[in-house]
Protein backbone atom coordinates (compact mmCIF):
# COMPACT_ATOMS: atom_id res chain seq x y z
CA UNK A 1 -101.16 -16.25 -56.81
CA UNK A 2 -101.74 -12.61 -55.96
CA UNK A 3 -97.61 -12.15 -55.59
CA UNK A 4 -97.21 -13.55 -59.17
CA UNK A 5 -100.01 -11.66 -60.76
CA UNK A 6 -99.40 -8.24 -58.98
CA UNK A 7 -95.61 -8.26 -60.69
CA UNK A 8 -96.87 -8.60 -64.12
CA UNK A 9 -97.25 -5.99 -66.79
CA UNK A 10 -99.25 -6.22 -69.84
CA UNK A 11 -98.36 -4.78 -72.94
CA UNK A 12 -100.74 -4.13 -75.82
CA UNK A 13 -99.50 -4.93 -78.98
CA UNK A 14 -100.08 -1.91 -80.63
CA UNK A 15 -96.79 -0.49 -78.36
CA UNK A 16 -94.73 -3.10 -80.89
CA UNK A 17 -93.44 -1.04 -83.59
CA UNK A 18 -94.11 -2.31 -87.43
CA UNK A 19 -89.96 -2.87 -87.42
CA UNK A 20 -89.84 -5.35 -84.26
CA UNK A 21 -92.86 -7.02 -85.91
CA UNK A 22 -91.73 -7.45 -88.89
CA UNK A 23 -88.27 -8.61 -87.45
CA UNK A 24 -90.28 -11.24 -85.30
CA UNK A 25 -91.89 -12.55 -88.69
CA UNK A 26 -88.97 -13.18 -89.94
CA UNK A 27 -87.47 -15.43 -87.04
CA UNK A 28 -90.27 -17.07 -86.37
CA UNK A 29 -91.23 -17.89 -89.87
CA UNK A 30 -89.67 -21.78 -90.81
CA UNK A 31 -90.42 -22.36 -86.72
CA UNK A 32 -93.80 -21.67 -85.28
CA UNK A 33 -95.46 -18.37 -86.67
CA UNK A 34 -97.72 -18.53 -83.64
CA UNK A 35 -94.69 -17.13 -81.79
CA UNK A 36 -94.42 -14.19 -83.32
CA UNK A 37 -95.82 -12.01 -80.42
CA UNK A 38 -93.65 -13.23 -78.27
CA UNK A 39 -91.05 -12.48 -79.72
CA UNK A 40 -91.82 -9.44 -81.29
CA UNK A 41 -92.21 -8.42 -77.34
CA UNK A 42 -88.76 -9.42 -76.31
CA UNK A 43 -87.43 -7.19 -79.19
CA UNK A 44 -89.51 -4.12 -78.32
CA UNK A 45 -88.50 -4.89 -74.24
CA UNK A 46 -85.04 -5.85 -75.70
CA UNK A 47 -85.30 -8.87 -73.05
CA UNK A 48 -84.75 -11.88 -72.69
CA UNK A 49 -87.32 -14.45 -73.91
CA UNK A 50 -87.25 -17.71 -71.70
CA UNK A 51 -89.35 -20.77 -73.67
CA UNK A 52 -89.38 -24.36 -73.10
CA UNK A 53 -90.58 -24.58 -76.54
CA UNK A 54 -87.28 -26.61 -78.14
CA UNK A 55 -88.20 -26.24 -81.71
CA UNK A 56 -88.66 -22.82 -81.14
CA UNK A 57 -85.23 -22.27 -78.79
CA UNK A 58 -83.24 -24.12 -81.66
CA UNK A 59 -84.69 -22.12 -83.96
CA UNK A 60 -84.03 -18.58 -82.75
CA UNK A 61 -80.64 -19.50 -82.02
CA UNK A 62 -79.96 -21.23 -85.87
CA UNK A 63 -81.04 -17.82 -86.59
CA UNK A 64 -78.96 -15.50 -84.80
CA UNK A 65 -81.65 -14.44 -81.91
CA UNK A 66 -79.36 -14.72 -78.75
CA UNK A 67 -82.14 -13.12 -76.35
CA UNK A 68 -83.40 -16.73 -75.59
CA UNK A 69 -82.82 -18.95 -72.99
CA UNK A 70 -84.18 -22.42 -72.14
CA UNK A 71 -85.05 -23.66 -68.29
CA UNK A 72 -81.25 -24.82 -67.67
CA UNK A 73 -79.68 -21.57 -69.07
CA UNK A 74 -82.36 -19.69 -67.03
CA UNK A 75 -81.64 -21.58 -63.85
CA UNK A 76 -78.02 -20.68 -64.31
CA UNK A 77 -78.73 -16.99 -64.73
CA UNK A 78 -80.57 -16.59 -61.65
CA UNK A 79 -77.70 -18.54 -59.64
CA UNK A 80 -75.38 -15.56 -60.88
């Protein structure tokens, strides 16, 4: 547990600028508005956001949010 928890880094969400948030609103809103930090988070990190939420995944993608990946496109990622 200690290897998993030593690698992470937590972000307050006062580093999320008013832009990303308000960009995060916007996808999220229609999906699951309890999202929205999440993805607000992968826009400020500009990362990748891996869910196995499906309405959610769907409905990033339906809405132009390409940093999103389910379990199958993550597996493939990591095999690269």
């Amino acid at each position: 547990m200690y290897l998993i928890i030593k690698r992470l880094t937590f972000v307050n969400e006062n580093q999320i600028t008013a832009e990303n948030w308000q960009q995060a609103v916007d996808l999220t809103t229609g999906i699951d508005v309890k999202d929205v930090s999440f993805v607000a988070l992968a826009i400020q990190a500009d990362a990748v956001l891996w869910t196995g939420d499906k309405k959610l995944y769907k409905g990033l993608k339906e809405k132009g949010f390409s940093n999103v990946v389910n379990r199958e496109e993550l597996r493939e990622l990591i095999k690269r």
